[in-house]
Protein backbone atom coordinates (compact mmCIF):
# COMPACT_ATOMS: atom_id res chain seq x y z
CA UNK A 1 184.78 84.87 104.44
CA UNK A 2 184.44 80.99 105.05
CA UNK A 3 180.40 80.34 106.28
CA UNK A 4 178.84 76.86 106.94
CA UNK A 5 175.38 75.81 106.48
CA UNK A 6 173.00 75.55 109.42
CA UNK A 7 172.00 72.17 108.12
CA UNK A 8 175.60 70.90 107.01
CA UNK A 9 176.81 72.00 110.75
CA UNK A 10 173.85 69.90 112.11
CA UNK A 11 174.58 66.93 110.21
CA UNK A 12 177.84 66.77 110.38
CA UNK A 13 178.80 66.97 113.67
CA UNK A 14 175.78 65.46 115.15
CA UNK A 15 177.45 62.31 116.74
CA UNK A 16 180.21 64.58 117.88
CA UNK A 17 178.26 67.24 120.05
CA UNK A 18 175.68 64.48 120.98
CA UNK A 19 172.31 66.89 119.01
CA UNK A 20 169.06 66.24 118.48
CA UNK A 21 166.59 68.19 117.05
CA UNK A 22 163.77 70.18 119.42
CA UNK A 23 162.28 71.76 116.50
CA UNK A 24 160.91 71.13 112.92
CA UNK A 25 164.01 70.11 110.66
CA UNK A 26 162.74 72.82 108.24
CA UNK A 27 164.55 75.58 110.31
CA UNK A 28 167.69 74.38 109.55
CA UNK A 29 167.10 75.68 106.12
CA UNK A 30 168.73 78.56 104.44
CA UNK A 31 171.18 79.63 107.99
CA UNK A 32 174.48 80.38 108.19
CA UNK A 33 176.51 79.63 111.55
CA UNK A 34 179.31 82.38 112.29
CA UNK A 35 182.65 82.33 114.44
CA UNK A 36 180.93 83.57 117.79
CA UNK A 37 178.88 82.04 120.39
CA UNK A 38 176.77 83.60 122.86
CA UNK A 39 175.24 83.36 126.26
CA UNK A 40 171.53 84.83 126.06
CA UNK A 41 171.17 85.45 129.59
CA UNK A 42 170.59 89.48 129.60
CA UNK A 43 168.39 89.27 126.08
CA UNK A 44 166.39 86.77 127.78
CA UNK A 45 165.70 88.83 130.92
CA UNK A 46 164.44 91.82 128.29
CA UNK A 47 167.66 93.77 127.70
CA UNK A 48 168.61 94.02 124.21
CA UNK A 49 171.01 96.72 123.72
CA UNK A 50 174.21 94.50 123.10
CA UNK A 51 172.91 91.53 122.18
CA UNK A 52 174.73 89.09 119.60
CA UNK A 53 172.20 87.74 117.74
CA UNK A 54 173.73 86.60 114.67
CA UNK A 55 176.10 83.95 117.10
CA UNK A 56 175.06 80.14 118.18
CA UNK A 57 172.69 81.03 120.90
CA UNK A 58 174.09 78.57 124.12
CA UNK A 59 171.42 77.65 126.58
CA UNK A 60 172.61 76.22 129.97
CA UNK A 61 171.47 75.18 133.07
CA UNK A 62 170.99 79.28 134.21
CA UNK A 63 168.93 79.83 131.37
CA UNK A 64 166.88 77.26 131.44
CA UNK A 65 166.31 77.61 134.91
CA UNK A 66 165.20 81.24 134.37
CA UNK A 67 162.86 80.20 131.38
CA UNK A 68 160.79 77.47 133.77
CA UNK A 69 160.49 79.89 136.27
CA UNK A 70 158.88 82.82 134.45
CA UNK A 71 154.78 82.67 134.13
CA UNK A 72 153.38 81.71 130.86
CA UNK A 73 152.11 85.27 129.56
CA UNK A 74 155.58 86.69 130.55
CA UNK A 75 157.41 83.45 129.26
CA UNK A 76 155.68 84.26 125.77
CA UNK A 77 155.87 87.93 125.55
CA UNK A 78 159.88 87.81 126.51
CA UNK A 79 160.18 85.10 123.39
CA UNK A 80 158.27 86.88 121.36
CA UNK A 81 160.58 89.69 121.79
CA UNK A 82 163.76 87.76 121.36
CA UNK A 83 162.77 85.43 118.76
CA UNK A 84 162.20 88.75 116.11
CA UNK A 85 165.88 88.84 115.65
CA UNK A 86 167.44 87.00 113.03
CA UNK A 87 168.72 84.16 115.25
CA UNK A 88 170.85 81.78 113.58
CA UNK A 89 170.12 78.72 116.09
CA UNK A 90 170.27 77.61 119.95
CA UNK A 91 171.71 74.96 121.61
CA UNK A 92 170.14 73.43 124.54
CA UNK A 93 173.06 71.92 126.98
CA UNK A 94 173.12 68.89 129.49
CA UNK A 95 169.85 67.56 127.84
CA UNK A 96 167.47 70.07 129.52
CA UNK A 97 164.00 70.52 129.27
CA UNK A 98 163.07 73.85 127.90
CA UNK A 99 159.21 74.99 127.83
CA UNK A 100 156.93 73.64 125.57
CA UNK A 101 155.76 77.44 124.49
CA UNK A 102 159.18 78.00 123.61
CA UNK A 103 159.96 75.04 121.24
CA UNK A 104 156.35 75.91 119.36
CA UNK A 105 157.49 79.47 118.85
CA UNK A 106 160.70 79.27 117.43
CA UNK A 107 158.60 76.13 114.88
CA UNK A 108 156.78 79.73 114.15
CA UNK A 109 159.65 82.01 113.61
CA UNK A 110 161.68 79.15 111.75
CA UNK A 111 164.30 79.78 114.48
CA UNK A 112 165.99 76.18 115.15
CA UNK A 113 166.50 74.78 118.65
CA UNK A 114 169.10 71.95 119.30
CA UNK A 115 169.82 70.08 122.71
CA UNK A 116 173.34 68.37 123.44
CA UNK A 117 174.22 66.12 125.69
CA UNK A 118 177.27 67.30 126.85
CA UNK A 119 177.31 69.87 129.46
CA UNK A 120 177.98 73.82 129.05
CA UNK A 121 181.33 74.06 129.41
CA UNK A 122 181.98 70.96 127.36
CA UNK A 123 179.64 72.19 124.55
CA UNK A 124 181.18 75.50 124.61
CA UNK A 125 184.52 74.57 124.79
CA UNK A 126 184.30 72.34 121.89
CA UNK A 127 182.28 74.86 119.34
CA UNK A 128 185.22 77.35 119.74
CA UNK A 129 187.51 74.38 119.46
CA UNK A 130 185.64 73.75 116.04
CA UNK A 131 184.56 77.07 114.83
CA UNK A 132 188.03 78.31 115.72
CA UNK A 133 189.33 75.53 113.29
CA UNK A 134 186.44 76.09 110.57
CA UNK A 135 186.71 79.82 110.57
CA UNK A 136 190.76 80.01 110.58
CA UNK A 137 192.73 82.31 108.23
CA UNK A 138 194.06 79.81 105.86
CA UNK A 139 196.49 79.49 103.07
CA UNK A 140 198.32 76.57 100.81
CA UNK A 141 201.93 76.34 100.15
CA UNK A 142 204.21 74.53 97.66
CA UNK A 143 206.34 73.41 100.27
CA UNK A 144 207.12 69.87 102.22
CA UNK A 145 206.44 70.20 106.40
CA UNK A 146 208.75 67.71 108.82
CA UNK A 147 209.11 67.64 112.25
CA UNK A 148 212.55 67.35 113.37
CA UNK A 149 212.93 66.49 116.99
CA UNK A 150 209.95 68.36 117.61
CA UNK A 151 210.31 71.42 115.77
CA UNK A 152 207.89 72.27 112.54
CA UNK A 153 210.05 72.99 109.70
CA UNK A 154 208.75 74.15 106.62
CA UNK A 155 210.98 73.13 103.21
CA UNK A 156 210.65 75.39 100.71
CA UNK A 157 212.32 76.23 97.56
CA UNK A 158 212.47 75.59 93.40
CA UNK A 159 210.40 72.75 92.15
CA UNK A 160 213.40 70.37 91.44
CA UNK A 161 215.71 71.48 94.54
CA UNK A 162 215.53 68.20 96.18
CA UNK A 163 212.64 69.30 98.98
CA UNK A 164 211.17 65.26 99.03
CA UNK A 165 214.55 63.80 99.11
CA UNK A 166 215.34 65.71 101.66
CA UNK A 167 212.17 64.99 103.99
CA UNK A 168 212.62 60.89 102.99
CA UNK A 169 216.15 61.33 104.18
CA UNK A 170 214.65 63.08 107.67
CA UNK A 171 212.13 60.35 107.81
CA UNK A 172 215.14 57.56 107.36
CA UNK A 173 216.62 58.88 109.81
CA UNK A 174 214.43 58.96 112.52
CA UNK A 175 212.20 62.10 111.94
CA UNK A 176 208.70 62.66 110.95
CA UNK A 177 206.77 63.58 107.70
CA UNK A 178 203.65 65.75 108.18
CA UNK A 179 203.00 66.13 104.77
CA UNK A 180 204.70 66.28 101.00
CA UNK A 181 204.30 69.11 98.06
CA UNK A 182 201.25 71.31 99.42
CA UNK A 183 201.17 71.96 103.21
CA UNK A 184 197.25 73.59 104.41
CA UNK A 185 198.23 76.28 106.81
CA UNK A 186 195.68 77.56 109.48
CA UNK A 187 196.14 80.34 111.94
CA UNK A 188 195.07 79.15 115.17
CA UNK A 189 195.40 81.24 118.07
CA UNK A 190 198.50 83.25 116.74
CA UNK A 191 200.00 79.90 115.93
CA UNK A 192 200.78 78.50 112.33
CA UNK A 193 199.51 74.96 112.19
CA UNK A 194 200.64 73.07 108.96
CA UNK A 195 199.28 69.63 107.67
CA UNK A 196 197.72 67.65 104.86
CA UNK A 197 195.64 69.86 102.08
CA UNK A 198 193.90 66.52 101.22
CA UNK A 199 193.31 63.40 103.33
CA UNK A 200 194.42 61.05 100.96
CA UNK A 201 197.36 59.59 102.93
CA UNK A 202 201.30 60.31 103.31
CA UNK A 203 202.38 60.07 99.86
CA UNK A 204 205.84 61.22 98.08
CA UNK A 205 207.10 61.54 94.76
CA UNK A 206 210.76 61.18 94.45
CA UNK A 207 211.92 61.79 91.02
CA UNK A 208 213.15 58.82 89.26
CA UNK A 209 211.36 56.28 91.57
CA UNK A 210 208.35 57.62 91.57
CA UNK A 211 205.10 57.55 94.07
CA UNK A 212 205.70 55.89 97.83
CA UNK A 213 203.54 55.60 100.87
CA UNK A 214 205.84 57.07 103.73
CA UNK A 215 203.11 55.66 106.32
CA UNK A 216 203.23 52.41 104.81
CA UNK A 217 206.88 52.21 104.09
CA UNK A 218 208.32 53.45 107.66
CA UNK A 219 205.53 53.01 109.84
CA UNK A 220 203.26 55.37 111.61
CA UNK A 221 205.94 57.03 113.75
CA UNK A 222 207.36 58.02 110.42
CA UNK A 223 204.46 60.71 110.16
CA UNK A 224 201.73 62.70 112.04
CA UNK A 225 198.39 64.66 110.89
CA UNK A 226 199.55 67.99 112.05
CA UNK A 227 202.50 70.58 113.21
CA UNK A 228 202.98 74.22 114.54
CA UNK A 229 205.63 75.46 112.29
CA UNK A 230 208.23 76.96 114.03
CA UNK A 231 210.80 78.08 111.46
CA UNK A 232 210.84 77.75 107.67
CA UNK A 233 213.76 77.29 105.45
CA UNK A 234 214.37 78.15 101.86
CA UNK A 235 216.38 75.54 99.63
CA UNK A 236 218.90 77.91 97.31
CA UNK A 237 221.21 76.34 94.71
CA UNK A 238 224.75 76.94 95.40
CA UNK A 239 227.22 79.26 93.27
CA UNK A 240 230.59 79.51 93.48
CA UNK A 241 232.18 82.83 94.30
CA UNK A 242 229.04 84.07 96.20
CA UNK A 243 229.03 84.98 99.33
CA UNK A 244 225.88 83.22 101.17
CA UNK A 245 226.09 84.47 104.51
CA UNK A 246 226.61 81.81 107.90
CA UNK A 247 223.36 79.59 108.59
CA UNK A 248 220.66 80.81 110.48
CA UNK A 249 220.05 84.50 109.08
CA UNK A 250 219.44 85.67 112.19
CA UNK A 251 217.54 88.79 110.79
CA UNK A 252 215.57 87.31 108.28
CA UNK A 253 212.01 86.63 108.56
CA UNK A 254 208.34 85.93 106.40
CA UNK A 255 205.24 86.67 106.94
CA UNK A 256 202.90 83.88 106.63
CA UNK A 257 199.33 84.65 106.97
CA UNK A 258 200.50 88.15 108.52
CA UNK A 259 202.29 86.24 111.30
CA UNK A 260 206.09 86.64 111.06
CA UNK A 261 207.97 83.63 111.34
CA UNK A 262 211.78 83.02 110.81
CA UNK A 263 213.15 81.95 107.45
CA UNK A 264 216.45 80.44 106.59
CA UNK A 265 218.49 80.82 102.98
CA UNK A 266 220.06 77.01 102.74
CA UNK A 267 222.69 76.58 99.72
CA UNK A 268 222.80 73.29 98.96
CA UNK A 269 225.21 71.80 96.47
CA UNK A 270 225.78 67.89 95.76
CA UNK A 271 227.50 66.26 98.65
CA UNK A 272 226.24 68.67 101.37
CA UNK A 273 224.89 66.77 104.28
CA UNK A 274 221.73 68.53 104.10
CA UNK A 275 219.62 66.33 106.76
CA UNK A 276 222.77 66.93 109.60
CA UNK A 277 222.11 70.96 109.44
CA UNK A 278 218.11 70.60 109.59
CA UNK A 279 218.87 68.98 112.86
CA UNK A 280 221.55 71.27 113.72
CA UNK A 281 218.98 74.06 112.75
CA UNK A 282 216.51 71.95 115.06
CA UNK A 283 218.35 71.76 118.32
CA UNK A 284 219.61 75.46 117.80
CA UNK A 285 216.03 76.54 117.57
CA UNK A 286 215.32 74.75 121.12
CA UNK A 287 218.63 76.11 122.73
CA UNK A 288 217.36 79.42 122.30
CA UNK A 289 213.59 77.92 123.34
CA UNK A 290 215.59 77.38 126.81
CA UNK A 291 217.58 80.65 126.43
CA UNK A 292 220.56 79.73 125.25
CA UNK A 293 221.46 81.48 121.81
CA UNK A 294 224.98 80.41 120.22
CA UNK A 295 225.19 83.19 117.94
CA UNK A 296 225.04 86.01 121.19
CA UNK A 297 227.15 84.17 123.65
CA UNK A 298 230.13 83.98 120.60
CA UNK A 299 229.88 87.82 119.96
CA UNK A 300 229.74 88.47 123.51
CA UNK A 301 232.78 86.35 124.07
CA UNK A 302 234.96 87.44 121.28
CA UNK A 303 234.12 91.28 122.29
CA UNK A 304 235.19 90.69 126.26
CA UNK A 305 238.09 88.82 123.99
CA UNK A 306 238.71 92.23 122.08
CA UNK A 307 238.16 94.61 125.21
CA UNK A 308 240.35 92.09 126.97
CA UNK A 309 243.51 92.25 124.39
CA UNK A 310 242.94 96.34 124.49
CA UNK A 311 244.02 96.96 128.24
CA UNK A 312 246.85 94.41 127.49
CA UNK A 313 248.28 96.54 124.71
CA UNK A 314 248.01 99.80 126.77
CA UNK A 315 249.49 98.29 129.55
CA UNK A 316 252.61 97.17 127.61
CA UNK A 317 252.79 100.20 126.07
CA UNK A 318 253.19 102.39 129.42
């Protein structure tokens, strides 16, 4: 399971979440942040029976408020009592003041205290924005990722198949790269997000020509960082004399992550206008966004078409 540093956390994303440091820098060491957060506000007032403590403790404006108010000998013994769990840290919204007593207990039980800037629902919103991100099921494919008018298409197939050409031909023609050769894919809220495994730029081998810089060579609308992918299709070589079934394979689907997600088996041979049926595949897959699918409203037509032609032939038969 992914785990980040107490310390690393703090550093890095110190500008970003506005922190500063209430207590001694020394209890940052040796923690471990999880996925969770957690609002303190029943552990505080003495109950303990559910309380998360191994989550990012948030402090806002109601918990604060209840902290001032308490007398000192209650205000220490309710600490006391919290602070013997293992605590990873808490975070101190909108700037507030918290108690003096408090700040010099957690220095005692090497429990760290932060304080943010930004208010609670900001500073909440953006942790699970971030921890969500951090602490996503991830996985890295051999594949190219484009987005053709919109709609995350993951290339996959053979090393060799012609994967980059294709994806420099979408990009030629008006279509955008997301990244070339390894694709980083997250789960993120039940949705597959693919983009860049390193942040090194949009590069592309193309066989024979060798290394080019998509961004540099077609501009930044040629490419963008990330892109839910929506279907993913698998580049097959051609045969003759076998049968390959109509594009689209309705039934067919992967499991990515343990998230299914459609897949389609492309022949391609030499000559096939490859870059016409990924955008035919494209605006199929946002007909059917809008309810429209192709595939039902033929066989729905051609069997009134049948039923139709039936009662003709008994009626000419009578």
């Amino acid at each position: 399971m992914k785990q980040i540093n107490l310390e690393e956390f703090f550093h890095k994303k110190k500008d970003d979440f506005s922190f500063s440091m209430l207590t001694n820098s020394s209890t940052l060491k040796d923690k471990n942040i999880s996925h969770f957060l957690n609002r303190p506000g029943l552990a505080l007032a003495g109950y303990f029976e559910r309380f998360s403590h191994n989550r990012i403790q948030i402090l806002g404006e109601t918990e604060i408020s209840y902290l001032q108010s308490l007398e000192a000998e209650v205000l220490f013994d309710r600490v006391k009592e919290l602070f013997v769990y293992d605590i990873p840290c808490f975070i101190v919204a909108k700037g507030l003041s918290i108690p003096a007593l408090v700040i010099d207990q957690a220095n005692e039980y090497n429990i760290a205290i932060l304080s943010s800037r930004l208010s609670t629902e900001n500073l909440s919103y953006a942790l699970r924005k971030y921890l969500d991100s951090l602490y996503a099921p991830t996985i890295a494919f051999h594949s190219t990722l484009v987005s053709v008018y919109g709609v995350g298409i993951l290339i996959t197939g053979s090393s060799g198949i012609g994967k980059s050409e294709l994806a420099l031909d979408l990009v030629e023609r008006g279509h955008r790269l997301v990244t070339d050769d390894l694709v980083r894919i997250d789960l993120l809220n039940d949705v597959l997000i693919g983009r860049r495994e390193k942040e090194i730029g949009y590069f592309m081998e193309i066989r024979g020509v060798g290394v080019i810089d998509v961004e540099r060579m077609f501009g930044i609308q040629a490419v963008r960082a990330k892109k839910q992918i929506d279907i993913q299709v698998e580049l097959i070589p051609w045969k003759e004399n076998t049968h390959h079934g109509q594009v689209g394979n309705e039934g067919s689907f992967n499991m990515i992550l343990e998230k299914k997600i459609q897949v389609i088996y492309l022949p391609v041979a030499p000559g096939k206008n490859v870059s016409m049926i990924f955008e035919t595949i494209a605006m199929n897959h946002i007909l059917k966004l809008y309810g429209y699918d192709a595939g039902s409203v033929y066989t729905q037509k051609l069997s009134d078409e049948i039923i139709r032609n039936s009662r003709i032939n008994k009626e000419l038969r009578k």
